[in-house]
N, C-alpha and C. Protein backbone atom coordinates (compact mmCIF):
# COMPACT_ATOMS: atom_id res chain seq x y z
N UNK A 1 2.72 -14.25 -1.64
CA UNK A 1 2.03 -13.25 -2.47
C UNK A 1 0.71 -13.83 -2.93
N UNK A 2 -0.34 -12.78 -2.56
CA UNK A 2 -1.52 -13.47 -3.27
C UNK A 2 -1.64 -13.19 -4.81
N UNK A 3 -3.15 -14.04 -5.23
CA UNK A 3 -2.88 -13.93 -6.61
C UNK A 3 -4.10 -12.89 -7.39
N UNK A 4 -4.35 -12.11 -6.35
CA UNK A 4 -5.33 -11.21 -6.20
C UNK A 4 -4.84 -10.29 -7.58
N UNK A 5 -5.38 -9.85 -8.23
CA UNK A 5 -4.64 -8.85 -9.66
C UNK A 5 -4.44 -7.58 -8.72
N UNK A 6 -3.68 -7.10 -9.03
CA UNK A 6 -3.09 -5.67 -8.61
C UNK A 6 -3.02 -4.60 -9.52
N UNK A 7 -4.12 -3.58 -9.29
CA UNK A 7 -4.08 -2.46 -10.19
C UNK A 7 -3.78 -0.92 -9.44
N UNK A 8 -3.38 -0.48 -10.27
CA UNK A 8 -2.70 0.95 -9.39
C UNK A 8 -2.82 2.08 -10.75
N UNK A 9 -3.42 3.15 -10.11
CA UNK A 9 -3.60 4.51 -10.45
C UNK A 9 -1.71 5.03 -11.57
N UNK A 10 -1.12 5.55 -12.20
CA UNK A 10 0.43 5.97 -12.02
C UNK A 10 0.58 6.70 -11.10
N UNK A 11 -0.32 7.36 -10.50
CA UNK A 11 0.31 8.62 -9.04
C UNK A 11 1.10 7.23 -7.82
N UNK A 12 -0.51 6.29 -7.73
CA UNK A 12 -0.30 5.19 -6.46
C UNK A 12 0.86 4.70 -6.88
N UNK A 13 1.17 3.76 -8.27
CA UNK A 13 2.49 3.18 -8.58
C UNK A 13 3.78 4.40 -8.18
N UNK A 14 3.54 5.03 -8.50
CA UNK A 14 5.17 5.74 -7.65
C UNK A 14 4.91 5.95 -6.35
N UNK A 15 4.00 6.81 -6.11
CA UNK A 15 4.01 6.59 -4.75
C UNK A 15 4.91 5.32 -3.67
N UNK A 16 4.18 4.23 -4.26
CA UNK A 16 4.55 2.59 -4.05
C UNK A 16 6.23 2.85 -4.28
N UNK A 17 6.82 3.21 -5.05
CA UNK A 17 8.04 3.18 -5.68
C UNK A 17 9.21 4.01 -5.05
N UNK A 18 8.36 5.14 -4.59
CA UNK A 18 9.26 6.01 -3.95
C UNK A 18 8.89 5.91 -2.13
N UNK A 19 7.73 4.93 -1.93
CA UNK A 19 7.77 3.93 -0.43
C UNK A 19 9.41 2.95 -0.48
N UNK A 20 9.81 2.44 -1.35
CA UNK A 20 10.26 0.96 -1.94
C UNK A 20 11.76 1.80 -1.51
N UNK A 21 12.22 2.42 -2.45
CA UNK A 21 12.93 3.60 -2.78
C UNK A 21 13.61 4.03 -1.45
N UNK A 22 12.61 4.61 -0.02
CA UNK A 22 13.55 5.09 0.93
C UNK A 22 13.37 3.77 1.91
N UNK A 23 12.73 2.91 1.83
CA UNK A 23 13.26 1.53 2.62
C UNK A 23 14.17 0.72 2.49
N UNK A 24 14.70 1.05 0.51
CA UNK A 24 16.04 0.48 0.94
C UNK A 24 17.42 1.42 0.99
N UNK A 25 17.04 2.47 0.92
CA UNK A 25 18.62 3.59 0.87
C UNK A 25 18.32 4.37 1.94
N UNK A 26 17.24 4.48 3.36
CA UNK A 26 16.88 4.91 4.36
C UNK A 26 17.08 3.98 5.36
N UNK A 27 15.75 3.97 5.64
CA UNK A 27 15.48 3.00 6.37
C UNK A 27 16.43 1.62 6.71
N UNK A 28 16.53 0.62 5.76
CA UNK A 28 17.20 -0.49 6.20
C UNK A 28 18.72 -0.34 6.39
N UNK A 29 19.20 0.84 5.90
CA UNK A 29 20.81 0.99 6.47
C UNK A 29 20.90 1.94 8.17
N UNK A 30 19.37 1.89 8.31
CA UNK A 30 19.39 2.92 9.48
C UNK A 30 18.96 1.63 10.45
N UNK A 31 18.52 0.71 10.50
CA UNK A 31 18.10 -0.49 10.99
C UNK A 31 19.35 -1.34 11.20
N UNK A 32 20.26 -1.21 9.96
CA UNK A 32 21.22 -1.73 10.27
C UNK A 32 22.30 -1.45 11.36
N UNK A 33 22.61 -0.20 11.37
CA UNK A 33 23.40 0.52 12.06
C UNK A 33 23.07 0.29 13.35
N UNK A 34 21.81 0.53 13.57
CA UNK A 34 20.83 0.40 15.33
C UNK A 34 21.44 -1.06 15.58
N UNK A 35 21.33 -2.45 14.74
CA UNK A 35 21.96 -3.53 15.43
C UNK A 35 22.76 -3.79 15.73
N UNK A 36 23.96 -2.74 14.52
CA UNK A 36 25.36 -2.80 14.99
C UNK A 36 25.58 -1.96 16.37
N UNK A 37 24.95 -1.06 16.51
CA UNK A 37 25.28 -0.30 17.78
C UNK A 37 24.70 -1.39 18.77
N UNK A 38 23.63 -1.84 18.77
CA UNK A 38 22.94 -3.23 19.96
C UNK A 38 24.01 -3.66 20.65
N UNK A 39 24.63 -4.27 19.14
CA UNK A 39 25.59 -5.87 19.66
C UNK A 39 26.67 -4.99 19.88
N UNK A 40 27.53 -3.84 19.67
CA UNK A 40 28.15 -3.67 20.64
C UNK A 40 28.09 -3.06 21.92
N UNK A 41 26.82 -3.37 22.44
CA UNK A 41 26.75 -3.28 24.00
C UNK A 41 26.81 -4.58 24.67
N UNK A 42 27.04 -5.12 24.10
CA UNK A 42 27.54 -6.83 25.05
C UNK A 42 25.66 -8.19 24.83
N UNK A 43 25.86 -8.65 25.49
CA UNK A 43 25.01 -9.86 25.86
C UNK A 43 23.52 -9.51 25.37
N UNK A 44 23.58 -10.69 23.83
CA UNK A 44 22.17 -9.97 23.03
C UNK A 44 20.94 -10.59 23.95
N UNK A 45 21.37 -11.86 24.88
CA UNK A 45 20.17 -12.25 25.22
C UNK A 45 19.51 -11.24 26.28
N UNK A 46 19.53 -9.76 26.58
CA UNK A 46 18.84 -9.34 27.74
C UNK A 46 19.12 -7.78 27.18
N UNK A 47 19.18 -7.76 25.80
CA UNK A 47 19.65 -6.17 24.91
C UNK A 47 17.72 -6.30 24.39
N UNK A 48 17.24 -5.12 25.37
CA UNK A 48 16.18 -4.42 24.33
C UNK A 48 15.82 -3.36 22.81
N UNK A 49 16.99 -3.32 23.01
CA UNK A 49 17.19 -2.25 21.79
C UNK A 49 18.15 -3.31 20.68
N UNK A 50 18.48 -4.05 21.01
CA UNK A 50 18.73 -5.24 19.75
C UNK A 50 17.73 -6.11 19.29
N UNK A 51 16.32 -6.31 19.98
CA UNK A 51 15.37 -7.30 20.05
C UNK A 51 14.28 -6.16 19.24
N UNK A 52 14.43 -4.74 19.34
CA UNK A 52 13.81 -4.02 19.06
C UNK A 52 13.86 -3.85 16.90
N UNK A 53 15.36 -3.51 16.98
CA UNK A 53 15.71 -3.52 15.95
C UNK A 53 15.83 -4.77 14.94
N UNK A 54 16.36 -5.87 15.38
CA UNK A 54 15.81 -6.90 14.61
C UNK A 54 14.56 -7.32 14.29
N UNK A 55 13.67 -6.16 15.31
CA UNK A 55 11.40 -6.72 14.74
C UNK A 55 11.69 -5.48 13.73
N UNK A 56 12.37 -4.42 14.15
CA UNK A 56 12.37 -3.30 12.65
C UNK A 56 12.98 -3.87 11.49
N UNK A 57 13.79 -4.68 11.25
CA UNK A 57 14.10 -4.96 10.28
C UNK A 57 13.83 -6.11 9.54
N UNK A 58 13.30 -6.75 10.68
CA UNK A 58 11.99 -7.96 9.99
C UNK A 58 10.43 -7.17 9.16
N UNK A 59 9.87 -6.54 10.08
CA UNK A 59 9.18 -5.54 9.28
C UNK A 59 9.23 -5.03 7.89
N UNK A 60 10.42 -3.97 8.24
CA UNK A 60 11.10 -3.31 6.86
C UNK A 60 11.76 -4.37 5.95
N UNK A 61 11.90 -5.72 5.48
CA UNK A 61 12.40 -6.69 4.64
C UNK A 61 11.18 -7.09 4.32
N UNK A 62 10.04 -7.64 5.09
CA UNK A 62 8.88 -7.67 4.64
C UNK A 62 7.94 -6.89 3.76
N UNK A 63 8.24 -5.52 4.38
CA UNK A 63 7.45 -4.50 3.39
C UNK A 63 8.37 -4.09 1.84
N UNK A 64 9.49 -4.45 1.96
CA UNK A 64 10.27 -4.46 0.75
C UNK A 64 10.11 -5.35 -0.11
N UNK A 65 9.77 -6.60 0.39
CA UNK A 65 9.21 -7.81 -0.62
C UNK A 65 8.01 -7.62 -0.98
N UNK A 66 6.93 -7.44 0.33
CA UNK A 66 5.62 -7.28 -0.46
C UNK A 66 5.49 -6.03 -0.89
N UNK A 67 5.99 -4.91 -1.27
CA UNK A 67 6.19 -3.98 -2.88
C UNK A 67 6.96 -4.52 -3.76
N UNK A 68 7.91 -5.04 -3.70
CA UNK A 68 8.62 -5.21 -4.91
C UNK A 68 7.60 -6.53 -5.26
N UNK A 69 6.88 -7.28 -4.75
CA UNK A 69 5.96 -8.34 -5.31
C UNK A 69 4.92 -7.92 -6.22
N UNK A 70 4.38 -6.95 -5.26
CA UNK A 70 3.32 -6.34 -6.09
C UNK A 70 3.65 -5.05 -6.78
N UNK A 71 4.76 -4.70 -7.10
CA UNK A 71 4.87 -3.56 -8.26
C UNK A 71 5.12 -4.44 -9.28
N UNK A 72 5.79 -5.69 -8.96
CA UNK A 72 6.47 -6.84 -10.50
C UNK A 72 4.99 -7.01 -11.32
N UNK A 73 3.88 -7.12 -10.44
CA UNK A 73 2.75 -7.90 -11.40
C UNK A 73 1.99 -6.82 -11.42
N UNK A 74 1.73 -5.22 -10.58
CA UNK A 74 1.02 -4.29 -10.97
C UNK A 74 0.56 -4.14 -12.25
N UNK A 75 -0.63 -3.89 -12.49
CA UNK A 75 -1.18 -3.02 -13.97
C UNK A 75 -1.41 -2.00 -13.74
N UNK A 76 -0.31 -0.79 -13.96
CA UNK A 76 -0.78 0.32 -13.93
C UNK A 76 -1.63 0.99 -14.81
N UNK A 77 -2.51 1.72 -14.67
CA UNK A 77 -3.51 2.16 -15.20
C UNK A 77 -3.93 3.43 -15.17
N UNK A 78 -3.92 4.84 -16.77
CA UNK A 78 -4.30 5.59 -16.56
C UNK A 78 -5.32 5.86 -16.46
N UNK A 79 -6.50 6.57 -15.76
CA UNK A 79 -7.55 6.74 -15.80
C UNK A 79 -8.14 6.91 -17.07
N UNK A 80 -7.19 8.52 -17.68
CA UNK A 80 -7.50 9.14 -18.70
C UNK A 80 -7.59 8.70 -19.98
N UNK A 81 -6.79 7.48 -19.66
CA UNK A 81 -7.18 6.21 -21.26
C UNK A 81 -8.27 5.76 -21.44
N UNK A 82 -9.04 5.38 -19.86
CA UNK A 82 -10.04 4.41 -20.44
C UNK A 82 -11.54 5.22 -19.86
N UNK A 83 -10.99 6.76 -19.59
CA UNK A 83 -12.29 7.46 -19.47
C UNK A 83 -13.65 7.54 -20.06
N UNK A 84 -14.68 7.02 -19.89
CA UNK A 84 -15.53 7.34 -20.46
C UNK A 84 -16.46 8.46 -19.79
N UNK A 85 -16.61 9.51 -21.05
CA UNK A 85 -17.85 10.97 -19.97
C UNK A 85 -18.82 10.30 -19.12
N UNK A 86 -18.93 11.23 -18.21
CA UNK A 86 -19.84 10.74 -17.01
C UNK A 86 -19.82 9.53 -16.45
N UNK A 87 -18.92 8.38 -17.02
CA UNK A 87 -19.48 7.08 -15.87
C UNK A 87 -17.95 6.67 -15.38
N UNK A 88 -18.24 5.94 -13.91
CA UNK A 88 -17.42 5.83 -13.44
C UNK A 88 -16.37 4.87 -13.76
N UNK A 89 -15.45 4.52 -13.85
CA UNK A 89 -14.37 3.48 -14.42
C UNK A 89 -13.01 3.58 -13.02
N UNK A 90 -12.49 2.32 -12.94
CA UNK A 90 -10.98 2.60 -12.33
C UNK A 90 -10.47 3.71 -12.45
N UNK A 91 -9.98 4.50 -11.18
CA UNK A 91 -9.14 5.74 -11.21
C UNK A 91 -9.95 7.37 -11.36
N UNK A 92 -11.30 7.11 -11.70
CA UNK A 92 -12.44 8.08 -11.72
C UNK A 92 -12.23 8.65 -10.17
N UNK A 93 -12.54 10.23 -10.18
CA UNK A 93 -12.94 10.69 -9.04
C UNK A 93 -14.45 11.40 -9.30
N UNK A 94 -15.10 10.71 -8.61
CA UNK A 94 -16.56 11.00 -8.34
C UNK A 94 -17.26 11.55 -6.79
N UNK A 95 -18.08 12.79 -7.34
CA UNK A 95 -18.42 13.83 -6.56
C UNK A 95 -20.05 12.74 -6.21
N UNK A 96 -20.17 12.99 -4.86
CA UNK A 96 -21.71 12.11 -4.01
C UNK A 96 -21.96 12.93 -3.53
N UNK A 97 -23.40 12.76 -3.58
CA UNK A 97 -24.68 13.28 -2.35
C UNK A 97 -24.60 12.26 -2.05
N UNK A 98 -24.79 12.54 -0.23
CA UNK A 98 -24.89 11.38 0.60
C UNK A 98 -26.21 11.42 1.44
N UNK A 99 -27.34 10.80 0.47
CA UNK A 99 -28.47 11.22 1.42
C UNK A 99 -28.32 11.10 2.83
N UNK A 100 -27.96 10.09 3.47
CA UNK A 100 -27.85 10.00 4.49
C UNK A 100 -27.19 11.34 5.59
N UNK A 101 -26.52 11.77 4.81
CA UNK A 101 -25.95 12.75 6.19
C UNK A 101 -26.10 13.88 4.85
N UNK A 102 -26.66 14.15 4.20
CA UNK A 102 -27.20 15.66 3.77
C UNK A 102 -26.32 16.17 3.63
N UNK A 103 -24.51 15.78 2.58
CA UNK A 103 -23.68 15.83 2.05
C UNK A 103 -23.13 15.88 1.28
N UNK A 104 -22.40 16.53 0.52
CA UNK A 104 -21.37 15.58 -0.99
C UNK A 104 -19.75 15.59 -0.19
N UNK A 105 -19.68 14.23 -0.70
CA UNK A 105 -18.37 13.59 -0.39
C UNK A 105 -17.62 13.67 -1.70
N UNK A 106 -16.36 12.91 -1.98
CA UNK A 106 -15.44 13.00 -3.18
C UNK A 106 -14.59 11.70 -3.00
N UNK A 107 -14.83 10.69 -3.93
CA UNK A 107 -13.63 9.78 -3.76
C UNK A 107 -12.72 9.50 -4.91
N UNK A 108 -11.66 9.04 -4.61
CA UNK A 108 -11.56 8.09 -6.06
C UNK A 108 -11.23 6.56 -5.98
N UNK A 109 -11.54 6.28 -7.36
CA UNK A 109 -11.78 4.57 -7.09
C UNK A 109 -10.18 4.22 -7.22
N UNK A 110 -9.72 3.71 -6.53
CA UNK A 110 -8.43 3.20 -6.84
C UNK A 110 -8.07 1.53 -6.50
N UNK A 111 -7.10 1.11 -6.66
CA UNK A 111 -6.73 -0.21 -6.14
C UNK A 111 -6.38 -0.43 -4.47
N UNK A 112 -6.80 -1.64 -3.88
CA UNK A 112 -6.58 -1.84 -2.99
C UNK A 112 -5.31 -1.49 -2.20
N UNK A 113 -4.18 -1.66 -2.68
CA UNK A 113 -2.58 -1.09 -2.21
C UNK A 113 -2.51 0.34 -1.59
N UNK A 114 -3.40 1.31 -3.10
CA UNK A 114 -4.13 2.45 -2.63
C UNK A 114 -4.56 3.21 -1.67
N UNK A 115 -5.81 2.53 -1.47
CA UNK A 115 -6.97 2.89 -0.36
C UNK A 115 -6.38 3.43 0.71
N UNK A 116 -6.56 4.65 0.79
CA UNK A 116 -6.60 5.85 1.94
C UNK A 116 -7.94 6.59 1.84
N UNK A 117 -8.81 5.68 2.78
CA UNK A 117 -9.91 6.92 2.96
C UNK A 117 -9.61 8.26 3.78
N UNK A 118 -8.48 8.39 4.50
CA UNK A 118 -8.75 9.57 4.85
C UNK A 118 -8.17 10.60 4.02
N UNK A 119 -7.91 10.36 2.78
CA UNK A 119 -7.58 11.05 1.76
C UNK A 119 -8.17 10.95 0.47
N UNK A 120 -9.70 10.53 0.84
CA UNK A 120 -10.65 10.34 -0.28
C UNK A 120 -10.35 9.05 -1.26
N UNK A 121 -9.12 7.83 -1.10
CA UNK A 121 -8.84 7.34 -1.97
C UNK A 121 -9.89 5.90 -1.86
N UNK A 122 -11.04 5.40 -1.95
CA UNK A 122 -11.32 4.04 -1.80
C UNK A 122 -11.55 2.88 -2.86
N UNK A 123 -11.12 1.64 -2.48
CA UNK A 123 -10.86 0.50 -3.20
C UNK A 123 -12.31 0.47 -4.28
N UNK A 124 -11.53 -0.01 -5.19
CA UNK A 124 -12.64 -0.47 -6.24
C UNK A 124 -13.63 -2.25 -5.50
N UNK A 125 -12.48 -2.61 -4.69
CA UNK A 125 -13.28 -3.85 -4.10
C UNK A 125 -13.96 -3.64 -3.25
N UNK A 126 -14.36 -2.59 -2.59
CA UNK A 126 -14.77 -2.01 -1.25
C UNK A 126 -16.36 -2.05 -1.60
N UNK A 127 -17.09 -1.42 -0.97
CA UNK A 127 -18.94 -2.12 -0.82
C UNK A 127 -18.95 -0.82 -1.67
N UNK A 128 -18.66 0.29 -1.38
CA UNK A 128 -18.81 1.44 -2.70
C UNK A 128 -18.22 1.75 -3.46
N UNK A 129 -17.24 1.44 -3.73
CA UNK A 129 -16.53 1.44 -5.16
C UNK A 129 -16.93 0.05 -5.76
N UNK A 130 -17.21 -1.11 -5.21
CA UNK A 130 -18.25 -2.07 -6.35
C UNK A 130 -19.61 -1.42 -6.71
N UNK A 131 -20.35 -0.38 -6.41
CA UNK A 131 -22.06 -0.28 -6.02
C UNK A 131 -21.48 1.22 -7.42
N UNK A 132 -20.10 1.78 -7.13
CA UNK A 132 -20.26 2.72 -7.95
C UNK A 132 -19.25 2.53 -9.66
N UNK A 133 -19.20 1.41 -9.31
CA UNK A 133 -18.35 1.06 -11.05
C UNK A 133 -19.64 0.96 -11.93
N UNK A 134 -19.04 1.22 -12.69
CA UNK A 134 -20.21 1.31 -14.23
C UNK A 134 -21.52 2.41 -14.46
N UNK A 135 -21.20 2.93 -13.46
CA UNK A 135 -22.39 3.97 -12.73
C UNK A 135 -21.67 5.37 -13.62
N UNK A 136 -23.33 6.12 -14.08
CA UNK A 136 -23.21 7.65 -14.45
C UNK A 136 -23.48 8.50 -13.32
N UNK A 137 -23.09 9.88 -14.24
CA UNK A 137 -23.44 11.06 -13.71
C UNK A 137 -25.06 11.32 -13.59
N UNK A 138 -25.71 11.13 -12.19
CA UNK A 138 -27.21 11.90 -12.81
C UNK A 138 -27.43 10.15 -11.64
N UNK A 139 -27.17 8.78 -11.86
CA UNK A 139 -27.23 8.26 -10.87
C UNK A 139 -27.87 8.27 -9.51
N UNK A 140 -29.10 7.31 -9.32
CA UNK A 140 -28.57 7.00 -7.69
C UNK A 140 -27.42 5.80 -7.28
N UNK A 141 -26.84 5.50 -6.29
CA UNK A 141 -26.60 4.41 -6.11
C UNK A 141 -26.64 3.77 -4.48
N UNK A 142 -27.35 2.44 -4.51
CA UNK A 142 -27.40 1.93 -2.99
C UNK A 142 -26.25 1.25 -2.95
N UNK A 143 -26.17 1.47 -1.35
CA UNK A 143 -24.70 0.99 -0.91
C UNK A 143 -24.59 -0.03 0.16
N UNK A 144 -24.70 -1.29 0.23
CA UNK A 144 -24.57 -2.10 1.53
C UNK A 144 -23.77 -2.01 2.43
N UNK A 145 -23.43 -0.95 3.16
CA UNK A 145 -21.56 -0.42 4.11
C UNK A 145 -22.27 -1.74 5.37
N UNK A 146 -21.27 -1.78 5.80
CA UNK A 146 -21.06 -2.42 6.95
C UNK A 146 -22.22 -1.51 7.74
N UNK A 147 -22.47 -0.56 8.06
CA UNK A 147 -22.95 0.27 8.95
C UNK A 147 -24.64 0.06 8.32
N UNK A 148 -25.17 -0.13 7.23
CA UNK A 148 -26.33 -0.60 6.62
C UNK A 148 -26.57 -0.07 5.39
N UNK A 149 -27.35 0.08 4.75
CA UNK A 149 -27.65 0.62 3.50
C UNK A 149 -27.78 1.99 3.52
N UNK A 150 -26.81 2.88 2.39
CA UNK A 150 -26.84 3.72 2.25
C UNK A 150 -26.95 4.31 0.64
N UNK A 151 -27.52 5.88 0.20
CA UNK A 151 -28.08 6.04 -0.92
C UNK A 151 -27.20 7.33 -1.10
N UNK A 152 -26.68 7.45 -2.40
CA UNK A 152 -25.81 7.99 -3.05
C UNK A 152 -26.19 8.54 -4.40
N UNK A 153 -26.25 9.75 -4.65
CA UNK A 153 -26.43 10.08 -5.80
C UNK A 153 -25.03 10.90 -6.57
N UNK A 154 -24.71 10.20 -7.88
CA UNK A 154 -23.50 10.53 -8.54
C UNK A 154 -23.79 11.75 -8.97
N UNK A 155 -22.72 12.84 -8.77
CA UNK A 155 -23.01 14.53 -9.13
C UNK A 155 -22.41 14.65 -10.25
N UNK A 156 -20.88 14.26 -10.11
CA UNK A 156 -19.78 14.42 -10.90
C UNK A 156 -18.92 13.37 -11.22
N UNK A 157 -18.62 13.14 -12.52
CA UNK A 157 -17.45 11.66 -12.66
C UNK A 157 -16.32 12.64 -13.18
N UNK A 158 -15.04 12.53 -12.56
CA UNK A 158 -13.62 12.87 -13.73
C UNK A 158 -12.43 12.02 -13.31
N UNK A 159 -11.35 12.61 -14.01
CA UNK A 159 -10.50 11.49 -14.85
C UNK A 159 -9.27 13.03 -14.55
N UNK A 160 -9.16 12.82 -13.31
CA UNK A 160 -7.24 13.39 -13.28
C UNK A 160 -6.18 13.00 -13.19
């Protein structure tokens, strides 16, 4: 486990919880069963579907530790506590013009565990969620992306 701080939205913390939740009353009794059915087909050294299921359940024991690691030291965090009007903070969803492509986008800043951009969610450690912390409404902000510098103007900050 790293020693990276771990912060989470309360939607992301359950989310996380109810991931945790069907890996061990789903999933790993369904993993189990698949090996018991394996080994009784005879000779594990040349069984693909036993070699299969023991990488599933190496997997799924792994992803059960690293949540239950990082929900033990999570800080969950409501947005709506530490909202301040117009500027952006952890858990803010903020409305962009994207000069670049003659747009408004929508993200929210969340914790790394988080991060689903294809569901608008991006890391507060990420090149724009650092460029847009502490940042108001009314804002520009430059952005160093991997792809090069890009310019952002903050429309909207809220707190759902």
């Amino acid at each position: 486990m790293n020693s990276e701080r771990v912060v989470l939205t309360s939607a992301g913390a359950e989310k996380l919880r109810a991931e945790l939740k069907n890996l061990k009353s789903v999933e790993r009794p369904k993993v189990i069963a698949a090996i018991a059915e394996a080994r009784s087909h005879g000779d594990l050294s040349e069984n693909a579907e036993y070699d299969a299921a023991k990488e599933q359940q190496g997997f799924i024991e792994g992803r059960i530790a690293e949540l239950e690691g990082s929900l033990a030291i999570a800080e969950v965090i409501n947005p709506k506590t530490i909202a301040t009007p117009g500027k952006v903070v952890f858990g803010a969803t903020v409305e962009l013009f994207d000069d670049g492509n003659d747009a408004e986008v929508t993200y929210q800043l969340v914790g790394n565990l988080e991060a689903d951009l294809e569901n608008g969610k991006i890391s507060i450690s990420s090149p724009i969620g650092r460029a847009l912390l502490g940042k108001e409404e009314g804002e520009e902000v430059e952005v160093n992306a991997p792809g090069g510098k890009k310019l952002y103007e903050i429309l909207k900050v809220s707190y759902d």
